[in-house]
N, C-alpha and C. Protein backbone atom coordinates (compact mmCIF):
# COMPACT_ATOMS: atom_id res chain seq x y z
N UNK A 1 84.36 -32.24 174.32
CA UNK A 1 85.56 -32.43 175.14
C UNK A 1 85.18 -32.25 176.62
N UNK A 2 85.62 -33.30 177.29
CA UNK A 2 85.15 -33.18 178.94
C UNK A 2 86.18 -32.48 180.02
N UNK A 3 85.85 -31.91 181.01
CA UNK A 3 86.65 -31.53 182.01
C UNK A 3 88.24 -32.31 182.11
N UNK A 4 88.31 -33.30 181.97
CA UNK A 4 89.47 -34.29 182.48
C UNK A 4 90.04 -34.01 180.91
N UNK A 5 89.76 -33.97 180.13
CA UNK A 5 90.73 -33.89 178.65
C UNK A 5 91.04 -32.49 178.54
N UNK A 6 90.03 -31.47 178.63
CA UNK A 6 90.79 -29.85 178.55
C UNK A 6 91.60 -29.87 180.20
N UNK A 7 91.52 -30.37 181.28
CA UNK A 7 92.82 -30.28 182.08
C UNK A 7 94.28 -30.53 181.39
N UNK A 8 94.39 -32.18 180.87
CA UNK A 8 95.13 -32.74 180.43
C UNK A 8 95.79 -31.89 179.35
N UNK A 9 95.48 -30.96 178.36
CA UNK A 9 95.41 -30.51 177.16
C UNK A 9 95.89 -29.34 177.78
N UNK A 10 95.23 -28.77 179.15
CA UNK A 10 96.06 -27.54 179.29
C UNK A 10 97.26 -28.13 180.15
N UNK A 11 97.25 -28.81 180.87
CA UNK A 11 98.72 -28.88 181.42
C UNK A 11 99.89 -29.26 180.34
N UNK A 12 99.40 -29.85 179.20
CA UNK A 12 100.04 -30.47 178.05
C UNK A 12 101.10 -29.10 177.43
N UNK A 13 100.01 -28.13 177.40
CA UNK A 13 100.43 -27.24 176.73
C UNK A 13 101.43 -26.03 177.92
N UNK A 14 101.10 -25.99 178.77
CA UNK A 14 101.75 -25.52 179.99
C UNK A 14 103.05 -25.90 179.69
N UNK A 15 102.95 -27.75 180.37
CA UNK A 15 104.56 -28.41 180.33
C UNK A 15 105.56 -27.54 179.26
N UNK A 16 104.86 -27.74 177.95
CA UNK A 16 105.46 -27.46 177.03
C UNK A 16 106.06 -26.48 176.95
N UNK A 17 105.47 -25.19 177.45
CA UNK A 17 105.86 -23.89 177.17
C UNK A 17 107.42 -23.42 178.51
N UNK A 18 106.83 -24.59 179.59
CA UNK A 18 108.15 -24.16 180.35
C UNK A 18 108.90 -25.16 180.32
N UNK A 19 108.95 -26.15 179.29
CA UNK A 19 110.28 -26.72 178.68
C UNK A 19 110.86 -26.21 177.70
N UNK A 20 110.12 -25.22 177.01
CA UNK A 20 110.93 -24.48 175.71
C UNK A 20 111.63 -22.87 176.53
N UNK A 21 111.19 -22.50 177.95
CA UNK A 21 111.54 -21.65 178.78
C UNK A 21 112.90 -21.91 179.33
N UNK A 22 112.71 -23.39 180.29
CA UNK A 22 113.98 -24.15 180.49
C UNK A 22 115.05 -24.14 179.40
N UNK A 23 114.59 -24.85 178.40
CA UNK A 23 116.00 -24.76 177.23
C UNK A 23 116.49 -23.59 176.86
N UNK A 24 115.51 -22.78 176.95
CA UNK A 24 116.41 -21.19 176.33
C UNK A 24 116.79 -20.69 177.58
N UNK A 25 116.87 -21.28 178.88
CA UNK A 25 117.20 -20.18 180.14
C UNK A 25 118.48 -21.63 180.23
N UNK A 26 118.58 -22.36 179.95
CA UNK A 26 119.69 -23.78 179.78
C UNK A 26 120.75 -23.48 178.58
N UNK A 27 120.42 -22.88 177.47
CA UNK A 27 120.60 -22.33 176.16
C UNK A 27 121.95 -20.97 177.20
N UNK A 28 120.98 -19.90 177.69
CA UNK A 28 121.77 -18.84 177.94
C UNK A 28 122.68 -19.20 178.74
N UNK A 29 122.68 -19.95 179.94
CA UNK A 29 123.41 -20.02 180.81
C UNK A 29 124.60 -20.72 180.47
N UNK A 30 124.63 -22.11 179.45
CA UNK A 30 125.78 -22.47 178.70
C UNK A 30 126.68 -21.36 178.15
N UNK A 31 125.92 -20.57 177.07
CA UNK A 31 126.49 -19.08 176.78
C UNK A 31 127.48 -18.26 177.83
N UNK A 32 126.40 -18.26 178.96
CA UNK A 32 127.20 -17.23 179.88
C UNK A 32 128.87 -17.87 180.23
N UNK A 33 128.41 -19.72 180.44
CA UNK A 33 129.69 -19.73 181.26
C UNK A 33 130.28 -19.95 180.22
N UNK A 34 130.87 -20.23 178.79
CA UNK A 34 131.31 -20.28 177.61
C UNK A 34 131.87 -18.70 177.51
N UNK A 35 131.25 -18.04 177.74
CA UNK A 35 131.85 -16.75 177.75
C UNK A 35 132.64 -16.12 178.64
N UNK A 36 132.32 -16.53 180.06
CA UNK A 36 133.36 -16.63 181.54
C UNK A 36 134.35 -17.36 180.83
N UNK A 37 134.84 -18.37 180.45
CA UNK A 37 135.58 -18.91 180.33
C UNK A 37 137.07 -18.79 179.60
N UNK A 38 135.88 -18.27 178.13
CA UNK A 38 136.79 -17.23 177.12
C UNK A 38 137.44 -15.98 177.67
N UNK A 39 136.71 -15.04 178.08
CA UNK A 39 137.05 -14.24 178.70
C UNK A 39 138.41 -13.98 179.89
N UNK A 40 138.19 -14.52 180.50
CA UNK A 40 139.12 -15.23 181.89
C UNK A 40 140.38 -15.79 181.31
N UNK A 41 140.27 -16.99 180.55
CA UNK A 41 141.52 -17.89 180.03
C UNK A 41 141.85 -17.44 178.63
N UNK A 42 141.01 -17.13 177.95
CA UNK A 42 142.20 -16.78 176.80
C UNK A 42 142.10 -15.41 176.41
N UNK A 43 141.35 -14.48 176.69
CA UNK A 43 141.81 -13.03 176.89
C UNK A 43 141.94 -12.42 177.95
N UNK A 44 141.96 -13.14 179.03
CA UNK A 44 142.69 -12.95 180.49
C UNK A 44 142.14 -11.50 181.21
N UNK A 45 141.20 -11.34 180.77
CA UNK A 45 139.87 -10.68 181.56
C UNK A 45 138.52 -10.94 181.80
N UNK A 46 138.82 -11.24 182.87
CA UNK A 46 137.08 -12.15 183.27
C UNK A 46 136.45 -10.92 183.59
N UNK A 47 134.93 -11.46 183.37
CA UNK A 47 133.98 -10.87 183.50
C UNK A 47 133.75 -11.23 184.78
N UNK A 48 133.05 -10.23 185.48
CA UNK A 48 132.77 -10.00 186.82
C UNK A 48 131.61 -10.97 187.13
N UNK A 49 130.58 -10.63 186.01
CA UNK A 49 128.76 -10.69 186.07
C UNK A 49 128.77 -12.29 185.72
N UNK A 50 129.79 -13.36 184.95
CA UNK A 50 128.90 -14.28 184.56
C UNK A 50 128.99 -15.79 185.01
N UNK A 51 129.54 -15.38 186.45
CA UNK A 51 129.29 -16.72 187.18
C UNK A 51 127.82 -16.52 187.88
N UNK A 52 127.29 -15.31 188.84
CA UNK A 52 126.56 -14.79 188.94
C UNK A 52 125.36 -15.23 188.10
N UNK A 53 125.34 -14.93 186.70
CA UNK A 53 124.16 -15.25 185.82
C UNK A 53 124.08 -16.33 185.72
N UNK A 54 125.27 -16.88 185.73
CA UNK A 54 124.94 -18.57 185.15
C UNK A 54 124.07 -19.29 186.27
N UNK A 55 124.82 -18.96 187.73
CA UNK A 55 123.81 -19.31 188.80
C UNK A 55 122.71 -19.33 188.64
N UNK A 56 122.46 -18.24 188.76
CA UNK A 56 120.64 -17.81 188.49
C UNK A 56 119.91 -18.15 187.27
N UNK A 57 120.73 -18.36 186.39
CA UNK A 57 119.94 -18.87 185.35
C UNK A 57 119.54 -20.34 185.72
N UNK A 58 120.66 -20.98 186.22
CA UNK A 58 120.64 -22.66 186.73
C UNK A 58 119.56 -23.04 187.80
N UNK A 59 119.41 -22.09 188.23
CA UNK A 59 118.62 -22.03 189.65
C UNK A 59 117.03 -21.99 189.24
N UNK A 60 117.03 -21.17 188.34
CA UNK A 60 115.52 -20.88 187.41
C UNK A 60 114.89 -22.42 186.74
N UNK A 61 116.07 -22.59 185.73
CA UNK A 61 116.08 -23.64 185.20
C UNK A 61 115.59 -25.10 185.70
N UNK A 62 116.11 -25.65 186.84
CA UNK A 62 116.11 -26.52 187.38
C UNK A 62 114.81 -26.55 188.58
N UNK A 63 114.64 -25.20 189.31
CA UNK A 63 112.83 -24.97 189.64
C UNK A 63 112.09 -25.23 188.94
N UNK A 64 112.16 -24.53 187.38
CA UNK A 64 110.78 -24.71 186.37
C UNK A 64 110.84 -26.14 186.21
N UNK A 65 112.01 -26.45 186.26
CA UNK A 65 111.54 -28.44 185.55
C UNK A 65 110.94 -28.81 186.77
N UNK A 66 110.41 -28.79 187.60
CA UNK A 66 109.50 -29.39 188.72
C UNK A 66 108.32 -29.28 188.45
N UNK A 67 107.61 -28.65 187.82
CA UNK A 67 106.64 -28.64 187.66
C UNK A 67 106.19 -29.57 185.98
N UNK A 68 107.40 -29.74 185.70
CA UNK A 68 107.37 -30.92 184.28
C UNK A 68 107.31 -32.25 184.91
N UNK A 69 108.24 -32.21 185.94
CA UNK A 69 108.02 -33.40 186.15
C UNK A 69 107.05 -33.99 186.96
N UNK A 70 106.02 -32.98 187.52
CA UNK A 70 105.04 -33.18 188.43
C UNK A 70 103.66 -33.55 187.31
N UNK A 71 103.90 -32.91 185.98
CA UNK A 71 103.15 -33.48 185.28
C UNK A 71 103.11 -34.58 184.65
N UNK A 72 104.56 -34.99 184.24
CA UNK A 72 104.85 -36.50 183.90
C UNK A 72 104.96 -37.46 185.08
N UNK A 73 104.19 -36.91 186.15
CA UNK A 73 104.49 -37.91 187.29
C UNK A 73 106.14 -38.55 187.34
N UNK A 74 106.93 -37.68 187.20
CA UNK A 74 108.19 -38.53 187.23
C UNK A 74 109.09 -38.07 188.36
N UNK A 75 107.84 -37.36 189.40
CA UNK A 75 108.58 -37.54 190.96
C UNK A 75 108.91 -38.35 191.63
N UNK A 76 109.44 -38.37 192.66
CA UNK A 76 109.95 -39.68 193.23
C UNK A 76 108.48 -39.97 194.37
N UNK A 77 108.15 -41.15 194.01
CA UNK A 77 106.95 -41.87 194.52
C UNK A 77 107.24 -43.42 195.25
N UNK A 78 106.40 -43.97 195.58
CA UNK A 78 107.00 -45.28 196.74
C UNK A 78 105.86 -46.34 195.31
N UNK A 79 105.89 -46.74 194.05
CA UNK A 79 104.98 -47.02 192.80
C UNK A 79 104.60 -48.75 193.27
N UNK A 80 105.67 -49.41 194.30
CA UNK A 80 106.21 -50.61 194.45
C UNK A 80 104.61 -50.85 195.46
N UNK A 81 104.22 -50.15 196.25
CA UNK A 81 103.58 -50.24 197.58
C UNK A 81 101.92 -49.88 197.07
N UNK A 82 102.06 -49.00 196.02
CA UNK A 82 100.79 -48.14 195.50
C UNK A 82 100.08 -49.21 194.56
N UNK A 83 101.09 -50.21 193.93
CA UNK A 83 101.04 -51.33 192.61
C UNK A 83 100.02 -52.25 193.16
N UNK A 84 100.43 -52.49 194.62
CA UNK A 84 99.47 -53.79 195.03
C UNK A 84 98.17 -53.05 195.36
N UNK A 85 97.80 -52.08 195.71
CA UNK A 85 96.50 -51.81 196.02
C UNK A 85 95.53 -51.70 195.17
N UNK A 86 94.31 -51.98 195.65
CA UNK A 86 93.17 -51.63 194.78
C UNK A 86 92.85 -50.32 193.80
N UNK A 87 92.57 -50.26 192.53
CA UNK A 87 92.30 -48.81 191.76
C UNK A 87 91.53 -47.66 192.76
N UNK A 88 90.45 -48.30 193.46
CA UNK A 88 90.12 -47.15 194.09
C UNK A 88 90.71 -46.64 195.61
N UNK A 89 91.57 -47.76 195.84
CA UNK A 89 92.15 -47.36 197.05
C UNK A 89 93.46 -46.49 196.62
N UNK A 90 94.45 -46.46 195.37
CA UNK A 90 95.17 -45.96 194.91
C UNK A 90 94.32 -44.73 194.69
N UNK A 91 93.42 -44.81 194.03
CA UNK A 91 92.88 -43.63 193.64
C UNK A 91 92.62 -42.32 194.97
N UNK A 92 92.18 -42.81 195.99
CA UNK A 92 92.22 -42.26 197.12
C UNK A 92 93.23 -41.76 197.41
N UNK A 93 93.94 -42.55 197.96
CA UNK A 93 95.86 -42.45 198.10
C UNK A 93 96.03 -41.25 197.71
N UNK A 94 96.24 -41.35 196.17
CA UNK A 94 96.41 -40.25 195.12
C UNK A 94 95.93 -38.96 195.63
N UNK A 95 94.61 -39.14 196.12
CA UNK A 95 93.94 -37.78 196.04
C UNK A 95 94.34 -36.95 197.54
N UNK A 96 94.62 -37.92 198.45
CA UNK A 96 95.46 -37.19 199.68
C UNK A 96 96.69 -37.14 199.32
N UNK A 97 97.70 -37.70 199.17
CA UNK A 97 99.19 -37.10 198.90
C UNK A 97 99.60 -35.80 197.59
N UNK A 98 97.93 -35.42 196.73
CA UNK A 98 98.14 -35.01 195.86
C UNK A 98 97.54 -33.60 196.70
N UNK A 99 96.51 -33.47 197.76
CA UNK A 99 96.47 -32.46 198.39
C UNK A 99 97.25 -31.98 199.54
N UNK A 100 98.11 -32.56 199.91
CA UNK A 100 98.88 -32.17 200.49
C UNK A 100 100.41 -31.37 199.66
N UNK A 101 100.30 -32.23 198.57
CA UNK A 101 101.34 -31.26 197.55
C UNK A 101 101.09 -30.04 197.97
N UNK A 102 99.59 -30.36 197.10
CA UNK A 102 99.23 -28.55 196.99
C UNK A 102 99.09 -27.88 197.89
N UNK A 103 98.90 -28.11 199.35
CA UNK A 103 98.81 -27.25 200.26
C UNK A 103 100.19 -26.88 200.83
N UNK A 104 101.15 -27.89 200.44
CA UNK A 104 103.03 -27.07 200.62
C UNK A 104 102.93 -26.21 199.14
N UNK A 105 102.90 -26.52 198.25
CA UNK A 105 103.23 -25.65 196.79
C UNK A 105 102.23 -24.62 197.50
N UNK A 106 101.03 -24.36 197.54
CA UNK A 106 100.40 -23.40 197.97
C UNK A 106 101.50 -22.48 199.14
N UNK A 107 101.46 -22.73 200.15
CA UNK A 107 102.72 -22.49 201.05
C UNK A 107 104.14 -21.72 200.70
N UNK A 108 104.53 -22.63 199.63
CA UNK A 108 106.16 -22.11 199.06
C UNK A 108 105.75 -20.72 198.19
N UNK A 109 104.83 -20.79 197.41
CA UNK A 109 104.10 -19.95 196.67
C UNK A 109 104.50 -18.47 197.35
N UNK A 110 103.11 -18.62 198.32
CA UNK A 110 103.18 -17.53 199.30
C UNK A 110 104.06 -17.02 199.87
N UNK A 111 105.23 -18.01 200.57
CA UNK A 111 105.88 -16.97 201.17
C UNK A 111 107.59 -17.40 200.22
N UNK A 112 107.61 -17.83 199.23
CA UNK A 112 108.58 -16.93 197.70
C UNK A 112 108.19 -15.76 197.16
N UNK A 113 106.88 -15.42 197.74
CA UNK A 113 106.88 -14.19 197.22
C UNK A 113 106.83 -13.17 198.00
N UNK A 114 106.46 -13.19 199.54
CA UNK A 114 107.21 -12.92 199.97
C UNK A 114 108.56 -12.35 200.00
N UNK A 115 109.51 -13.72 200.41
CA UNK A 115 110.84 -13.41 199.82
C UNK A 115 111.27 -12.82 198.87
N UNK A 116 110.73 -13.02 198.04
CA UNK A 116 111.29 -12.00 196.79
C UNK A 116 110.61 -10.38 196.82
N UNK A 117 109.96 -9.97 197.68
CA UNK A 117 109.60 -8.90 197.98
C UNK A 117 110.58 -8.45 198.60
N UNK A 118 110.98 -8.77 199.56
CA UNK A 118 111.95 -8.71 200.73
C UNK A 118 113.61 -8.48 199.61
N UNK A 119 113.46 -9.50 198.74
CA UNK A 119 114.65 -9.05 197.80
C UNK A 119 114.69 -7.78 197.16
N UNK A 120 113.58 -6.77 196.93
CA UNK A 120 114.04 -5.68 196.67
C UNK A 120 114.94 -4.70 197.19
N UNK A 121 115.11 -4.94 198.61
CA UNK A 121 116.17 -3.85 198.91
C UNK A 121 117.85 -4.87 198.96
N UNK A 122 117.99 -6.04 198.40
CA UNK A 122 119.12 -6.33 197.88
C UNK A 122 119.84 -6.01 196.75
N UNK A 123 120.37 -6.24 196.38
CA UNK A 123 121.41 -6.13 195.23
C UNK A 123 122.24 -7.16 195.21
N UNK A 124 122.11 -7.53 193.98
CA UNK A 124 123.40 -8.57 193.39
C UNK A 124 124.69 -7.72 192.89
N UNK A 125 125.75 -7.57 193.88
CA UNK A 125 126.63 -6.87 193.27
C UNK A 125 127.43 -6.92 192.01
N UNK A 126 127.41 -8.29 191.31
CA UNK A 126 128.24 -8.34 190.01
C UNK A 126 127.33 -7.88 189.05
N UNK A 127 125.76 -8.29 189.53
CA UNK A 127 124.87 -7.87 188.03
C UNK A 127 124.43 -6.74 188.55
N UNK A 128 124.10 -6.04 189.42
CA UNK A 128 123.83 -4.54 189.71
C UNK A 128 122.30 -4.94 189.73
N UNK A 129 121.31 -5.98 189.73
CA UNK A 129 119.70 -6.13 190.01
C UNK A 129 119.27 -6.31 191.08
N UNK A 130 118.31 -5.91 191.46
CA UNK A 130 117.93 -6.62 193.10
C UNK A 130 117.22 -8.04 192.91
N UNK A 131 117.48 -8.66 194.08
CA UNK A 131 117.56 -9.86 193.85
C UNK A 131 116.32 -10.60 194.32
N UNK A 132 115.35 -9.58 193.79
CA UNK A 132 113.62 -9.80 193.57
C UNK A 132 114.27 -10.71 191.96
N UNK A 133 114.67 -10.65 191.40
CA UNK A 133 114.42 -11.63 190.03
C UNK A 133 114.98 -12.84 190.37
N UNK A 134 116.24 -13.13 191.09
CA UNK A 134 117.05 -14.46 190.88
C UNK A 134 115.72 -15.17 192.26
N UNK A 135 115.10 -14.52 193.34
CA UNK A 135 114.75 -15.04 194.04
C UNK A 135 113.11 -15.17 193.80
N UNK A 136 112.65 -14.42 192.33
CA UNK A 136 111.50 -14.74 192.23
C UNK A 136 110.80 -16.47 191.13
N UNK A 137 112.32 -17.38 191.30
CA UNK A 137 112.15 -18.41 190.36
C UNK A 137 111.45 -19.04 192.07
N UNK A 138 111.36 -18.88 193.04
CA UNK A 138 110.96 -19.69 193.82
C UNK A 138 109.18 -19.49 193.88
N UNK A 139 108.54 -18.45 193.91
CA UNK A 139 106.94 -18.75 193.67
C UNK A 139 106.73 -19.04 192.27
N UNK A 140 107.27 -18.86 191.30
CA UNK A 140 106.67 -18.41 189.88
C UNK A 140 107.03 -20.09 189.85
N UNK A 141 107.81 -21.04 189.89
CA UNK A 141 108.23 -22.56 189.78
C UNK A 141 107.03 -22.84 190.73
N UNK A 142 106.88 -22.73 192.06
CA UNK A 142 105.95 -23.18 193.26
C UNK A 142 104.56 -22.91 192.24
N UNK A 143 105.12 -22.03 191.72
CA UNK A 143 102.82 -21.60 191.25
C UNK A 143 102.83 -22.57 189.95
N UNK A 144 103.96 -22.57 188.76
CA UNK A 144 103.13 -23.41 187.95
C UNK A 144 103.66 -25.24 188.53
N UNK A 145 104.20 -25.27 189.51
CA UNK A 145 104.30 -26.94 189.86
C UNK A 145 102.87 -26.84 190.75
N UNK A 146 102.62 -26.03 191.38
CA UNK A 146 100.54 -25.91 191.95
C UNK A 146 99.90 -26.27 190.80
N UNK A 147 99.87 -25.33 189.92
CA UNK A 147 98.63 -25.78 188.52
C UNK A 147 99.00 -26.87 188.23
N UNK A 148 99.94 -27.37 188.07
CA UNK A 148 100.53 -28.50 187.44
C UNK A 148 99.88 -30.16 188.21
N UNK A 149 100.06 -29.90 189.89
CA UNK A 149 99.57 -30.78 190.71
C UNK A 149 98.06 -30.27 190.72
N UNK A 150 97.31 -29.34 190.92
CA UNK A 150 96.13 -29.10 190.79
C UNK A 150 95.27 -30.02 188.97
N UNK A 151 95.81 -29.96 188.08
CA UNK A 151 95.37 -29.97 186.87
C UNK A 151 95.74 -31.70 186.80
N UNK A 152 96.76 -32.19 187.47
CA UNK A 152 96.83 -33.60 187.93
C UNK A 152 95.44 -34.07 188.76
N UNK A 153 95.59 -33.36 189.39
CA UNK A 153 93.90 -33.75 190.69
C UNK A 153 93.21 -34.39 189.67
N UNK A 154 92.62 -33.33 188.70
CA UNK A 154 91.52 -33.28 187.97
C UNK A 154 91.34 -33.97 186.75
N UNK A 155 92.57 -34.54 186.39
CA UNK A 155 92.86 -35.72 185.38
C UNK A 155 92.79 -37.54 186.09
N UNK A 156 93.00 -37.32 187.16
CA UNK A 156 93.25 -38.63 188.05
C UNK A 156 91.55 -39.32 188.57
N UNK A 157 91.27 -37.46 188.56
CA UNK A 157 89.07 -38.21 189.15
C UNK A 157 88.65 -38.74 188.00
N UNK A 158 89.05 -38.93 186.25
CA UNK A 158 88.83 -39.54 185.15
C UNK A 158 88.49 -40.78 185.56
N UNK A 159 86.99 -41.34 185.76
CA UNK A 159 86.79 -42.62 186.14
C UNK A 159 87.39 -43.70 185.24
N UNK A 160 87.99 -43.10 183.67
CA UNK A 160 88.24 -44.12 182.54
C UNK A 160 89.78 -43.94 183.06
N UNK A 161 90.57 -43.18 184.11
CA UNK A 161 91.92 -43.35 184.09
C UNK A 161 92.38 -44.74 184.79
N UNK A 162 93.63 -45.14 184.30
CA UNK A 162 94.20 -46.47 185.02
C UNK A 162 94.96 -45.77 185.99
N UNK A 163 95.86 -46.86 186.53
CA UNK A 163 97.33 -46.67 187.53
C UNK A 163 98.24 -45.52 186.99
N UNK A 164 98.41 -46.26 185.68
CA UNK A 164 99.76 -45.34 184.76
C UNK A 164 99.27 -43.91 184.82
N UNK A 165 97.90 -43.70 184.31
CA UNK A 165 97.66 -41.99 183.78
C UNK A 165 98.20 -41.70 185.64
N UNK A 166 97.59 -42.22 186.24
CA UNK A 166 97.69 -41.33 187.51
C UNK A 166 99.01 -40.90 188.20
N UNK A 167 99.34 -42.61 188.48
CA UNK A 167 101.04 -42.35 189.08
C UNK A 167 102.57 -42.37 188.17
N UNK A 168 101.59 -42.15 186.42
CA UNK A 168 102.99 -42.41 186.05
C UNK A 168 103.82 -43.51 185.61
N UNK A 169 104.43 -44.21 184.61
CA UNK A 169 105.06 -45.14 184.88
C UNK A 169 106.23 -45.33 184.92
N UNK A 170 106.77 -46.35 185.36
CA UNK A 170 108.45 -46.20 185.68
C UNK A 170 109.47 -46.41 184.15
N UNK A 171 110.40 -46.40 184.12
CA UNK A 171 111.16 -46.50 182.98
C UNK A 171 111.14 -47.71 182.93
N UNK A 172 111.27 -49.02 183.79
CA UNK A 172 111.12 -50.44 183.24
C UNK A 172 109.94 -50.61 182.44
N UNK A 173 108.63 -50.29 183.18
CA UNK A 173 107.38 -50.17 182.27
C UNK A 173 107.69 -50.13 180.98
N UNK A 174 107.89 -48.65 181.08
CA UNK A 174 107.91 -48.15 179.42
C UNK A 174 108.76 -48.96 178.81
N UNK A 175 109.78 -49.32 178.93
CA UNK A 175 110.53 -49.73 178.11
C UNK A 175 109.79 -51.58 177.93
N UNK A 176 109.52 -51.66 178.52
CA UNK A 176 108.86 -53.26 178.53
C UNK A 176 107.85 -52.71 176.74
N UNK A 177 106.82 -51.52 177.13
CA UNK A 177 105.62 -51.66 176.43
C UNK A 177 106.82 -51.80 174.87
N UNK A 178 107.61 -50.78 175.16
CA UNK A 178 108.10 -50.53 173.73
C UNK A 178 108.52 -51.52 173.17
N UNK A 179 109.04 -52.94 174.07
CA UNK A 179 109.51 -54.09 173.49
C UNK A 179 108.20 -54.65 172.87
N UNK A 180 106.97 -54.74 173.73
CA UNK A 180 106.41 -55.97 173.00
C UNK A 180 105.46 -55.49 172.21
């Protein structure tokens, strides 16, 4: 097994683990507001805490999928402009807009954590936590959408990769292959 397939294989398995993270932090937060709801309207005591959670759960949720979709290449890209160029001039392309990711994800990284340092002397008043947790979805999303664009790098230098492995393909694509 070569460098470019154990990348692929670990980001594979990465994606995976923070899409089954997403659904159960997507999972709770339905819960929470299902339970605001009950609570509030038909036993006419709302809970204080679970608009609050649902936030933060949503907020988590919707960070971690960035780094899914940075592995399915299903960011928003200019694919129309990249299509006409040469493989190795795309390939280039690729390899500067793909280090510059990483040097903002590197960036957000650093100073989310930061910030969420800085969140320890807060408090979330409905949930009583400091708000080092709701504000630590911003490096911990920034760090695995880094590995995620880093482990991309290293799948894309695959001299056997095409266009698609690299940038992804669009939903017309796919759906074309599936027709014919």
């Amino acid at each position: 097994m070569n460098i470019f397939r154990i990348a692929e294989r670990i980001s594979e398995i990465l994606g995976w683990i923070t899409l089954m993270v997403v659904i159960f932090l997507t999972g709770l937060m339905t819960l929470t507001v299902l339970a605001g709801v009950f609570f509030r309207y038909v036993l006419v005591s709302p809970l204080g805490w679970t608009e609050a959670l649902a936030r933060y759960l949503m907020i988590w949720s919707a960070l971690l999928t960035v780094s899914i979709g940075i592995k399915d290449q299903e960011h928003v890209g200019l694919i129309i402009l990249v299509d006409k160029l040469p493989k190795k001039v795309a390939k280039i392309w690729n390899l500067v807009v793909s280090i510059l990711v990483i040097l903002f994800l590197f960036e957000l990284t650093r100073r989310g954590i930061n910030m969420a340092i800085g969140g320890l002397s807060q408090r979330s008043l409905s949930l009583g936590v400091t708000m080092f947790w709701p504000l630590m979805s911003v490096p911990v999303s920034a760090g695995l959408a880094l590995i995620q664009q880093i482990l991309h790098v290293i799948t894309s230098l695959d001299p056997e990769a095409d266009k698609s492995d690299i940038f992804g393909e669009t939903e017309v694509e796919e759906a074309l292959k599936e027709t014919t």
